[in-house]
N, C-alpha and C. Protein backbone atom coordinates (compact mmCIF):
# COMPACT_ATOMS: atom_id res chain seq x y z
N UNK A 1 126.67 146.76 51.37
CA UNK A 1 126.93 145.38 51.74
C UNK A 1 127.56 145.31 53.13
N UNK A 2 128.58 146.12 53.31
CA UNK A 2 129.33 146.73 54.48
C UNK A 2 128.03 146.61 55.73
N UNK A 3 127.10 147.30 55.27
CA UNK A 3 126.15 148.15 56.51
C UNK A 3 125.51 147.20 56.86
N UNK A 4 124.91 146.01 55.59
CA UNK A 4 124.02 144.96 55.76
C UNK A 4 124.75 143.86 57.12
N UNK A 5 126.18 143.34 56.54
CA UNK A 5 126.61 142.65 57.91
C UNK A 5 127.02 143.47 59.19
N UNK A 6 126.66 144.33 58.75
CA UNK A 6 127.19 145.23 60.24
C UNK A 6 126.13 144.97 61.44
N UNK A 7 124.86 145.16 60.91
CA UNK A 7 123.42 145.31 61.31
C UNK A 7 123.49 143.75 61.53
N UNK A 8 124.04 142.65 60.80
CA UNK A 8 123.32 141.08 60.74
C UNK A 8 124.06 140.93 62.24
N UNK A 9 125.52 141.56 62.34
CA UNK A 9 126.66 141.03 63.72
C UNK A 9 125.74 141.57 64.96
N UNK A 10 125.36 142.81 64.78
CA UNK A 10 124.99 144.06 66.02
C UNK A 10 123.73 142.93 66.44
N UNK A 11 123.06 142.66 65.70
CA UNK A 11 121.59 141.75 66.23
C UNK A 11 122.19 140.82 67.24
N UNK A 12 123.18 139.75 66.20
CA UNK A 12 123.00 139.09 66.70
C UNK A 12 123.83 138.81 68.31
N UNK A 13 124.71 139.84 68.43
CA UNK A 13 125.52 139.93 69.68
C UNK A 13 124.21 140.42 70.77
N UNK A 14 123.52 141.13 70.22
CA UNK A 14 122.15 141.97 71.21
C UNK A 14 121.70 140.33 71.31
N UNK A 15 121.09 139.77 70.84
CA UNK A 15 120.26 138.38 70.94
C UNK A 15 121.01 137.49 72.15
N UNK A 16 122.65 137.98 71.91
CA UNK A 16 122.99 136.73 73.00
C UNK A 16 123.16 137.83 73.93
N UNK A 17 123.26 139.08 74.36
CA UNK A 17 123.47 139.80 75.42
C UNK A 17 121.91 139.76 76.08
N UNK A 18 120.94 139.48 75.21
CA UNK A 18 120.12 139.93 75.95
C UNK A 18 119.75 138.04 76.90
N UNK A 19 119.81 136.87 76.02
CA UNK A 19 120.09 135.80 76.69
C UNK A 19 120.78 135.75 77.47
N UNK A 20 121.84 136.02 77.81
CA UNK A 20 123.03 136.09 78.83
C UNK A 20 122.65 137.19 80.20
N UNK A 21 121.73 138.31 80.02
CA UNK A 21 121.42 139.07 81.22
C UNK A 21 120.18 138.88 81.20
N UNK A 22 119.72 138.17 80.94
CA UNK A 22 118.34 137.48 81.43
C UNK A 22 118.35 137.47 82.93
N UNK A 23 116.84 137.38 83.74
CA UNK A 23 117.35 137.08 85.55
C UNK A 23 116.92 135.87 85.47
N UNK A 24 116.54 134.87 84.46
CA UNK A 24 116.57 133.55 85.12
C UNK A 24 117.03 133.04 83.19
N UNK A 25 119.18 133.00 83.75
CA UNK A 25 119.74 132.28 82.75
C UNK A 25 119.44 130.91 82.47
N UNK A 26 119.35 130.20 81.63
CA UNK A 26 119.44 128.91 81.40
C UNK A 26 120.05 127.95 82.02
N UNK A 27 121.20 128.22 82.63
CA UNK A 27 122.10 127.50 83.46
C UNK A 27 121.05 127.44 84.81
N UNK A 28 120.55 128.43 85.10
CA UNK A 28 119.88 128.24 86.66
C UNK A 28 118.13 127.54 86.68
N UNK A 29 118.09 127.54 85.14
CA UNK A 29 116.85 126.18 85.26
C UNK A 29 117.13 125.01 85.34
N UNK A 30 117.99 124.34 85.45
CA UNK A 30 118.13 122.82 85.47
C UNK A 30 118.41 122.52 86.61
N UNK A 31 118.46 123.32 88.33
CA UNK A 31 117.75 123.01 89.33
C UNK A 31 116.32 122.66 89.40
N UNK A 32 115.81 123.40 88.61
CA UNK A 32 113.92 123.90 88.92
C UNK A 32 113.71 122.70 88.30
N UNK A 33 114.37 122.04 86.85
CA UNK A 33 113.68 121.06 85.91
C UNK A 33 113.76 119.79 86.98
N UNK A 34 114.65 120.06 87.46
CA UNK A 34 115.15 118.10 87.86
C UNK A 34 114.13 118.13 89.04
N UNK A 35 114.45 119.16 89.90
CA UNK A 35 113.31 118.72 91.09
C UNK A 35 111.31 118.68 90.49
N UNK A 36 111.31 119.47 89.42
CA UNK A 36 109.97 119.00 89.04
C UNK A 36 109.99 117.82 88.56
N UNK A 37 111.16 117.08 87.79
CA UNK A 37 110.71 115.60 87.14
C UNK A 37 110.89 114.63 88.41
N UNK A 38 111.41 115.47 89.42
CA UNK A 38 111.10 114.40 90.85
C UNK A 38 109.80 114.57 91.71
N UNK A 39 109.32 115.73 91.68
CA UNK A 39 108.02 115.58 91.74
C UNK A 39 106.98 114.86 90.93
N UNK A 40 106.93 114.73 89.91
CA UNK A 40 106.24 113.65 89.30
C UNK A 40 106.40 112.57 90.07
N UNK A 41 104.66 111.85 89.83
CA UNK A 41 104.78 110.35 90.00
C UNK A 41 103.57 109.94 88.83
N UNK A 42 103.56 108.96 89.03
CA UNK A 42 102.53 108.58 87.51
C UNK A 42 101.47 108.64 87.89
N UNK A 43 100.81 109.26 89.40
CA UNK A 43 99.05 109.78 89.48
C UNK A 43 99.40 111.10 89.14
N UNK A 44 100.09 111.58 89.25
CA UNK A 44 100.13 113.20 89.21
C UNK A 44 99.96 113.02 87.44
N UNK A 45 100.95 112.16 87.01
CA UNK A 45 100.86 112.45 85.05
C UNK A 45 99.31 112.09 84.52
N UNK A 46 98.98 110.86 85.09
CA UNK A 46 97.92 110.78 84.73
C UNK A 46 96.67 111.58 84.64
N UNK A 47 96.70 112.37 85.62
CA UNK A 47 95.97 113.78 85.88
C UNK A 47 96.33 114.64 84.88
N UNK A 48 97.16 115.06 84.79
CA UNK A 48 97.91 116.20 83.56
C UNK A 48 97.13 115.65 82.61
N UNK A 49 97.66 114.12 81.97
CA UNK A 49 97.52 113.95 81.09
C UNK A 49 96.05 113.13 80.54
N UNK A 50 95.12 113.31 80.01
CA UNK A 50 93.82 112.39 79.61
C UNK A 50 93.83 111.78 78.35
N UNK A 51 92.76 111.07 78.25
CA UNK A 51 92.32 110.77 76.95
C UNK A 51 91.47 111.82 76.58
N UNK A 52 91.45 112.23 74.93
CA UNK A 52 91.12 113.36 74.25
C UNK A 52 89.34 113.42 74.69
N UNK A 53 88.94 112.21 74.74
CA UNK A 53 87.62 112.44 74.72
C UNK A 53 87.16 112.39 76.72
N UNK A 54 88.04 112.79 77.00
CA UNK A 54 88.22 113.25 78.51
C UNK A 54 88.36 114.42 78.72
N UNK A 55 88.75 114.87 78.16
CA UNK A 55 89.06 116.49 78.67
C UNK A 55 88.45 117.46 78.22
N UNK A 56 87.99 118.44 79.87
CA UNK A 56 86.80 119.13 80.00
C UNK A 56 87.86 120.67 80.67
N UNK A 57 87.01 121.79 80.84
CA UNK A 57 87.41 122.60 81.50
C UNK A 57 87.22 122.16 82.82
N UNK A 58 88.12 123.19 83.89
CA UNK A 58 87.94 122.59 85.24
C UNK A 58 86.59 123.46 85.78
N UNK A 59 85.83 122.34 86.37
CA UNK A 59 84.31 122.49 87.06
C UNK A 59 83.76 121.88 86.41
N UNK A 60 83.78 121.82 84.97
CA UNK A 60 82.82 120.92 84.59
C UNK A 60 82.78 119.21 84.95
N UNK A 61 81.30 119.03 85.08
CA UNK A 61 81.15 117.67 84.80
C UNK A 61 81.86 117.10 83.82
N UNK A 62 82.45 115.30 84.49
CA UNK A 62 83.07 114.37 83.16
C UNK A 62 82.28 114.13 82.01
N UNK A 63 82.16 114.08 81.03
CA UNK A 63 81.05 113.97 80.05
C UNK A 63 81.37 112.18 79.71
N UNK A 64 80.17 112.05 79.32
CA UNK A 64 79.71 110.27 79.14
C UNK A 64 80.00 110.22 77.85
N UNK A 65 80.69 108.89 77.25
CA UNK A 65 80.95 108.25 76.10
C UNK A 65 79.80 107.52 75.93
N UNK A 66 79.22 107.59 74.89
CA UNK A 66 78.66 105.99 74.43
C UNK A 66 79.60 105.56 73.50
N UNK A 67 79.03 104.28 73.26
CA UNK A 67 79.70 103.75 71.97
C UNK A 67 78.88 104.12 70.72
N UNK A 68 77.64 104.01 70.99
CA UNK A 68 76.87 104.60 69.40
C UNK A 68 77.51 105.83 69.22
N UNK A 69 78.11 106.43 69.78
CA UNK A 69 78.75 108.21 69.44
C UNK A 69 80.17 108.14 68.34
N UNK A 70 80.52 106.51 68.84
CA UNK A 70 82.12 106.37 68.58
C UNK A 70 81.47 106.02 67.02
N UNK A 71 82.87 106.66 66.26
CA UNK A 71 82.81 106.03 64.67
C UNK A 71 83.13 104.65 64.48
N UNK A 72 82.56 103.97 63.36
CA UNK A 72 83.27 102.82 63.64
C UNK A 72 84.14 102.93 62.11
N UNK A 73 85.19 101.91 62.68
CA UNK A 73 86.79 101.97 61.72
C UNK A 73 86.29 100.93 61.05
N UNK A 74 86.65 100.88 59.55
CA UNK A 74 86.41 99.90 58.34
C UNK A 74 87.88 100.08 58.09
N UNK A 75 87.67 98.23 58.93
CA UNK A 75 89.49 97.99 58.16
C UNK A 75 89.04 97.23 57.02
N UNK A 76 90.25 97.00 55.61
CA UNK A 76 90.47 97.20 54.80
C UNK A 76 90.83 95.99 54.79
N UNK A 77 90.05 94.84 54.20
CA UNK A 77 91.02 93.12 54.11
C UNK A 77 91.80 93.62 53.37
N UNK A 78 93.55 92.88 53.79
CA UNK A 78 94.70 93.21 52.83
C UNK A 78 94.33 92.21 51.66
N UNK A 79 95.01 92.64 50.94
CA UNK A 79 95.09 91.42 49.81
C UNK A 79 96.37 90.62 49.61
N UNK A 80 95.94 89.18 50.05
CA UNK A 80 97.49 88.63 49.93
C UNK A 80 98.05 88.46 48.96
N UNK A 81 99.18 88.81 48.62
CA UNK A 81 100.17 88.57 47.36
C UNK A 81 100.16 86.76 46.83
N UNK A 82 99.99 86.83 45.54
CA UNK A 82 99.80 85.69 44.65
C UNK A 82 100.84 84.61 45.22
N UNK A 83 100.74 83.15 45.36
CA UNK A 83 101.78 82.12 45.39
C UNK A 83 102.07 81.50 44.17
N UNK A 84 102.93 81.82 43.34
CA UNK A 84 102.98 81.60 41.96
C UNK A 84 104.39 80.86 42.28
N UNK A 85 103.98 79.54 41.29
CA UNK A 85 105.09 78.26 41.58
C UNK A 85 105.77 79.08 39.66
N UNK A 86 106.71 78.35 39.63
CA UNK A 86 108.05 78.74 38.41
C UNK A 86 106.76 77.94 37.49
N UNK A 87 106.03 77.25 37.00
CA UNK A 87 105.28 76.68 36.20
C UNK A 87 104.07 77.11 35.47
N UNK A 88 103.59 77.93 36.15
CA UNK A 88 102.74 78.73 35.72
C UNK A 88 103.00 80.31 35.20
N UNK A 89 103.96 80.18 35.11
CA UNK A 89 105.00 81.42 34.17
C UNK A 89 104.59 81.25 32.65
N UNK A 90 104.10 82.29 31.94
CA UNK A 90 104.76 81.59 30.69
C UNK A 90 105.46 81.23 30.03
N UNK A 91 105.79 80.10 29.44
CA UNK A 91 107.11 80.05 28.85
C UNK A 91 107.27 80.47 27.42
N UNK A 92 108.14 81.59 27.16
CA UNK A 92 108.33 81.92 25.92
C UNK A 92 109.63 81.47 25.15
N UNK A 93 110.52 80.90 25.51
CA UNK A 93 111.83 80.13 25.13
C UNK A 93 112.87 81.12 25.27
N UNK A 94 112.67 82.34 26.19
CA UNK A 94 113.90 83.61 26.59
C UNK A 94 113.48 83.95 27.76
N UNK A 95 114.51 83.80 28.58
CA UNK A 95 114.31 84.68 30.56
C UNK A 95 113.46 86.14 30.64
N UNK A 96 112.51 85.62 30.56
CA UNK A 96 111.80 87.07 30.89
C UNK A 96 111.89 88.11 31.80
N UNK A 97 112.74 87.43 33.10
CA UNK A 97 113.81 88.21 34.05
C UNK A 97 115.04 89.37 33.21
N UNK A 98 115.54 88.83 32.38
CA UNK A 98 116.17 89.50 31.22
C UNK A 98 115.83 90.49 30.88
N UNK A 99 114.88 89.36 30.26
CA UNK A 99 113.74 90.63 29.05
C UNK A 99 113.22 92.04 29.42
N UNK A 100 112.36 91.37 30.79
CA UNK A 100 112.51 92.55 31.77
C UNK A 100 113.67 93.65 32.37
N UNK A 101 114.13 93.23 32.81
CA UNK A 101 115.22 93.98 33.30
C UNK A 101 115.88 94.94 31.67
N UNK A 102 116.53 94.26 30.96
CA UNK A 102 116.76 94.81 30.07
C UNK A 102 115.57 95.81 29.21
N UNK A 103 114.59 95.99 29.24
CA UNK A 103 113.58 96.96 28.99
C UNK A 103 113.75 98.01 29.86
N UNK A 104 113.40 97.54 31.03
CA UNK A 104 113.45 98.63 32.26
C UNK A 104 114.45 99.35 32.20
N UNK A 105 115.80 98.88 32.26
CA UNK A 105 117.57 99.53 32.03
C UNK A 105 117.26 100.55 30.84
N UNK A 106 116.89 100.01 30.15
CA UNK A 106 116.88 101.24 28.78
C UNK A 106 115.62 102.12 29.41
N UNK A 107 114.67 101.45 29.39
CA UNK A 107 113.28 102.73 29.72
C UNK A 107 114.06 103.86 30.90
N UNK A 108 114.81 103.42 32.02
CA UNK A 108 115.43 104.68 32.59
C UNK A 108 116.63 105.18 32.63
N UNK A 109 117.31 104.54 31.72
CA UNK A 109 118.42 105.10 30.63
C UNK A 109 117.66 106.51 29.67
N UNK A 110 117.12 106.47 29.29
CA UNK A 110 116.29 107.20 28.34
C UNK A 110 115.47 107.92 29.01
N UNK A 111 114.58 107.87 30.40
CA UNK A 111 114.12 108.54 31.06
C UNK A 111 115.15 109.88 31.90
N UNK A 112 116.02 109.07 32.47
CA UNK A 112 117.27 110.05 32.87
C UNK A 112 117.62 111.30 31.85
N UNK A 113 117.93 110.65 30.51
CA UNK A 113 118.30 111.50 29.78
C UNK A 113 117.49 112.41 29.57
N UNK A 114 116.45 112.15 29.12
CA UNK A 114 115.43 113.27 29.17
C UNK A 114 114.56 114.03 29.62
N UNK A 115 114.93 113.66 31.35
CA UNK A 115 114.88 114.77 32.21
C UNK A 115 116.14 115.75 32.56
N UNK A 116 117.28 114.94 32.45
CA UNK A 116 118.69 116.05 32.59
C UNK A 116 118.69 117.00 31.50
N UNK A 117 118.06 116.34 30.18
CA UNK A 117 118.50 117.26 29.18
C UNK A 117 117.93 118.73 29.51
N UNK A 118 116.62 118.72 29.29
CA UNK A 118 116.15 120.36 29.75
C UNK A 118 117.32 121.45 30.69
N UNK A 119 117.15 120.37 31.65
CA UNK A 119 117.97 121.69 32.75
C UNK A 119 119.41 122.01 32.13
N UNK A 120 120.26 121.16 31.38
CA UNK A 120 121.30 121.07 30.75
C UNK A 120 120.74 122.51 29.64
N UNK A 121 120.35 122.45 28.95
CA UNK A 121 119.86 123.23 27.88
C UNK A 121 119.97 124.45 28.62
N UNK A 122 119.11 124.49 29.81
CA UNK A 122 118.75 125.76 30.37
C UNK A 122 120.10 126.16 31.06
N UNK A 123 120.90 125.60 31.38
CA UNK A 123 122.17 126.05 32.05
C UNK A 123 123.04 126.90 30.81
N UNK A 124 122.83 126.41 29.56
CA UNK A 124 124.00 126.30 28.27
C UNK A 124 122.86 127.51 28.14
N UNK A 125 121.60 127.93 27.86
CA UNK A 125 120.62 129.34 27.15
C UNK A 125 121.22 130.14 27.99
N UNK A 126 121.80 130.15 29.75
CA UNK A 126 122.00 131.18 30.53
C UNK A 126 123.19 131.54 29.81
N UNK A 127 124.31 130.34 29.87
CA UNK A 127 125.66 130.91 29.78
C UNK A 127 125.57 131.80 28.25
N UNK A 128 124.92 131.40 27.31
CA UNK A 128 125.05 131.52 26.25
C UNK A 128 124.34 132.99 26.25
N UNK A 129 123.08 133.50 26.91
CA UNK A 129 122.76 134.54 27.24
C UNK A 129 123.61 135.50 27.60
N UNK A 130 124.30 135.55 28.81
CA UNK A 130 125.48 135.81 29.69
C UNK A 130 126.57 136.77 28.55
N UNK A 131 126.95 135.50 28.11
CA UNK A 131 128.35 135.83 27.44
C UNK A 131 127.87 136.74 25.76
N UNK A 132 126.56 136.39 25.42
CA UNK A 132 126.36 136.78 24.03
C UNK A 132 127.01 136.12 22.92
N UNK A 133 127.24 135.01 23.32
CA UNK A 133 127.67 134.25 22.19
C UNK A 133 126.96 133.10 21.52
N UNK A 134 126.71 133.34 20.24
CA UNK A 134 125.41 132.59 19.62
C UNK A 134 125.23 131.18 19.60
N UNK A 135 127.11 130.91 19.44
CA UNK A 135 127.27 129.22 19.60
C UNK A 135 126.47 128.41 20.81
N UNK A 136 126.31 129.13 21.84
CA UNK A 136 125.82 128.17 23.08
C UNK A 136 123.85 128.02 22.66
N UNK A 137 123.18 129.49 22.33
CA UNK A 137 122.02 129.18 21.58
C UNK A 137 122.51 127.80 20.61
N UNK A 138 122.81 127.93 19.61
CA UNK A 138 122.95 126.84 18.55
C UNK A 138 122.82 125.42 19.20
N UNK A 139 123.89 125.14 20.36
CA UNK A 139 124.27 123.92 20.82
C UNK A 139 122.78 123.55 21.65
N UNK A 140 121.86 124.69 22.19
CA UNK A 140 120.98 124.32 23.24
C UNK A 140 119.67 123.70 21.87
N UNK A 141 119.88 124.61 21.14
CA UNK A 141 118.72 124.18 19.89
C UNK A 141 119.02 122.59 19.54
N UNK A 142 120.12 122.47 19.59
CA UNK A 142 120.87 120.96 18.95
C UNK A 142 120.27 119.61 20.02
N UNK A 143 120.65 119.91 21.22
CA UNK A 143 120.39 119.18 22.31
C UNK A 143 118.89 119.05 22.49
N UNK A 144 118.00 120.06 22.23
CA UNK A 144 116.77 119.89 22.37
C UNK A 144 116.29 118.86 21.34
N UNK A 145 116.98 119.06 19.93
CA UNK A 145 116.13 117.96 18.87
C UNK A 145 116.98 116.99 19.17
N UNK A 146 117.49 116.49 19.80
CA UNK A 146 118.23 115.05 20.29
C UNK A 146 117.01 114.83 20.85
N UNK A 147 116.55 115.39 22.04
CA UNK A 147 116.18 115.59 23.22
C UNK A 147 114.28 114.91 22.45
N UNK A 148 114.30 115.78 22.06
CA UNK A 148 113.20 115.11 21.36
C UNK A 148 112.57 114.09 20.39
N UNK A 149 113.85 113.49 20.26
CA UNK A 149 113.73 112.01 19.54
C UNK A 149 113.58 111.33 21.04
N UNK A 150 114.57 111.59 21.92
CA UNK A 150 115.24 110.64 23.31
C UNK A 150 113.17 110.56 23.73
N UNK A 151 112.79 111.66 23.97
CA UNK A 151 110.92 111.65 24.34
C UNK A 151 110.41 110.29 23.82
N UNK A 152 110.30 109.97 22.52
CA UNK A 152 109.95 109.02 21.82
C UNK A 152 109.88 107.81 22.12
N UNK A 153 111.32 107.92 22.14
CA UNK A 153 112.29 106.14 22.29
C UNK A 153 111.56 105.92 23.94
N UNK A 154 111.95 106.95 24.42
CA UNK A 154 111.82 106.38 25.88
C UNK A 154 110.07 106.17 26.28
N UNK A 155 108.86 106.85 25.69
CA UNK A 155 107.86 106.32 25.53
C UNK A 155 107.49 104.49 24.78
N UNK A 156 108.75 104.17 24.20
CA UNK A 156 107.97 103.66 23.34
C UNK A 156 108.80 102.26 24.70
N UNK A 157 109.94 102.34 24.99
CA UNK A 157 110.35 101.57 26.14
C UNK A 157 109.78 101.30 26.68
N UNK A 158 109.00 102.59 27.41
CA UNK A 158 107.50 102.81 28.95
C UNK A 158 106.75 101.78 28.34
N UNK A 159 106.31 101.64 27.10
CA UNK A 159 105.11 100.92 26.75
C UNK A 159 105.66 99.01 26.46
N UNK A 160 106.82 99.16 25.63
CA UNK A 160 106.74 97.68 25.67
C UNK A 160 107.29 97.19 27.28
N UNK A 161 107.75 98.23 28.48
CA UNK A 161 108.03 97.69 29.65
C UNK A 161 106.90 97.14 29.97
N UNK A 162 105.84 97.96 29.76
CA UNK A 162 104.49 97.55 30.62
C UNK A 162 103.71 96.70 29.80
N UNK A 163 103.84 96.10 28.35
CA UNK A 163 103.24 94.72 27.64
C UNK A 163 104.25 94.16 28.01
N UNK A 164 105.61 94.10 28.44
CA UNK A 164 106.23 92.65 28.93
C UNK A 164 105.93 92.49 30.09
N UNK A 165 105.44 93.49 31.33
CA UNK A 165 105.05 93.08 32.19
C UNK A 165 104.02 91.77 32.46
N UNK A 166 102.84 93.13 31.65
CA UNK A 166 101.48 92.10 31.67
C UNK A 166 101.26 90.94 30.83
N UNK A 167 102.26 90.46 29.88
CA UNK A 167 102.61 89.78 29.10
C UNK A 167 103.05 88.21 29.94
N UNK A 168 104.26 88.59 30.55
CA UNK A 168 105.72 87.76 31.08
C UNK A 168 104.77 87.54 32.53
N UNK A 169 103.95 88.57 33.37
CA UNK A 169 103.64 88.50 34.83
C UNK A 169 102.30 89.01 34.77
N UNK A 170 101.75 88.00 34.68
CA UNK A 170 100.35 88.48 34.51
C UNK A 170 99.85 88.03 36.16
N UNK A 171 100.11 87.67 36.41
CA UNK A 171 99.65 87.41 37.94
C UNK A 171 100.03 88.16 39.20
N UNK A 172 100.99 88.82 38.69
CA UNK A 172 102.05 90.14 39.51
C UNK A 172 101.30 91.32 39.13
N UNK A 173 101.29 91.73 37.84
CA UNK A 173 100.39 92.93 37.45
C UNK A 173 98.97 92.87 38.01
N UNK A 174 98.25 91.52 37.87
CA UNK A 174 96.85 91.52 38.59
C UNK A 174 96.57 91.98 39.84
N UNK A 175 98.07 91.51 40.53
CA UNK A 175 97.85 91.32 41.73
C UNK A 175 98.12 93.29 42.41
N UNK A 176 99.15 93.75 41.34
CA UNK A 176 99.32 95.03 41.74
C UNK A 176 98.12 96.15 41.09
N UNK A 177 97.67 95.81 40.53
CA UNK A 177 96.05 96.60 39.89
C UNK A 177 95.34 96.26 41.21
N UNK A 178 95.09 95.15 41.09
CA UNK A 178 93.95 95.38 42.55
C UNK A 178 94.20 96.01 44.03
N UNK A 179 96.23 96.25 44.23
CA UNK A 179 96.52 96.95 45.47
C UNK A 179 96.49 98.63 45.29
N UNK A 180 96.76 98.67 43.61
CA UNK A 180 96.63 99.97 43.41
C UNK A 180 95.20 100.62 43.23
N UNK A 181 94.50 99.73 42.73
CA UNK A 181 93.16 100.08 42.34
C UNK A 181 92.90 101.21 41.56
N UNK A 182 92.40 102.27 41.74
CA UNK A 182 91.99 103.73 40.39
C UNK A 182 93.40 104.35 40.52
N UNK A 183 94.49 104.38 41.53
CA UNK A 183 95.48 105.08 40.94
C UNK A 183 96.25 104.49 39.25
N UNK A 184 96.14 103.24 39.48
CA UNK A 184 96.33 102.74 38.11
C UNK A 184 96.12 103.56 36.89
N UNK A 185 94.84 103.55 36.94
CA UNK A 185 94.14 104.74 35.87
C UNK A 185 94.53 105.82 35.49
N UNK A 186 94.59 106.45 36.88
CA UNK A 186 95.38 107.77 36.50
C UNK A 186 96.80 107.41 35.97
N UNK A 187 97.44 107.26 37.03
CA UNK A 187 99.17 106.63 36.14
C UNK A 187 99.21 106.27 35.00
N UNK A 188 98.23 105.36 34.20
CA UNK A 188 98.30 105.20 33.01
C UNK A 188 97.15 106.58 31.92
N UNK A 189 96.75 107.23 32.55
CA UNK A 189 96.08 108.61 31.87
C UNK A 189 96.99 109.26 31.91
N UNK A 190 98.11 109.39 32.29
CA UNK A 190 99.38 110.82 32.31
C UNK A 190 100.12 110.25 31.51
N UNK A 191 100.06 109.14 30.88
CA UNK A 191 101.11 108.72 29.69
C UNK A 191 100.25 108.80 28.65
């Protein structure tokens, strides 16, 4: 371990000795830089610099653009988001703002949990590995069948989140199916 930082120090003092006796230190380029950015003027950049479908080796002829060569870009009409007045809501005789929200709160209440749980488990199988003591197996077995009811509940949340959606906002969901288009599909094929 000794030898390993010995070798990591020796480098890295060589790295700056050999930066430091360099014949052109760093300190003595920022003459050379400033008088080149004063040589610039914006014909000189413009030269340096082209458009992509400009630049040739030197001797060659400029080569000709057409436009039939150019691709043409298919923009994408956006789709404007719905103007939905408070009336055309349905009314079910409870705040579906609520309803919502309170679904969602639990669906990632329950989602949280049952992504922490695993790694939790897996921290408690090491220690419990580690030390050889059977109790921490026991407790990780315990947490997993929690863990696997928590799977359930929190599917069954995912699902009435997304019938109160399309339920409560049917004009919001429409409107986000058609911005999402086939990812929809998939997102709803992984559940």
């Amino acid at each position: 371990m000794q030898q390993k930082l010995t070798v990591k120090w020796v480098g890295i003092f060589a790295l700056f000795a050999i930066v430091g006796l360099s014949s052109n230190p760093p300190m003595n380029l920022l003459p050379q830089v400033a008088a080149a950015e004063l040589a610039m003027d914006s014909e000189s950049i413009v030269e340096r610099i082209q458009p992509i479908g400009r630049v040739r080796l030197a001797g060659e002829p400029e080569p000709e653009i057409s436009v039939s060569n150019l691709p043409q870009s298919e923009e994408k009409a956006l789709i404007p988001a719905p103007q939905v007045k408070r009336s055309e809501y349905p009314n079910m005789g409870f705040s579906s703002r609520s309803f919502v929200w309170i679904i969602a709160q639990l669906h990632l209440f329950f989602a949280a949990f049952v992504l922490a749980v695993p790694l939790f488990v897996l921290v408690i199988e090491l220690i419990g590995h580690k030390t050889g003591d059977q109790r921490y197996d026991d407790m990780a077995h315990e947490f997993m069948k929690i863990s696997m009811t928590a799977y359930s509940i929190t599917a069954l949340f995912g699902g009435t989140l997304a019938f109160a959606l399309f339920l409560l906002y049917p004009q919001l969901m429409a409107y986000l199916m058609r911005v999402f288009n086939a990812q929809t599909l998939v997102y709803a094929a992984l559940f």
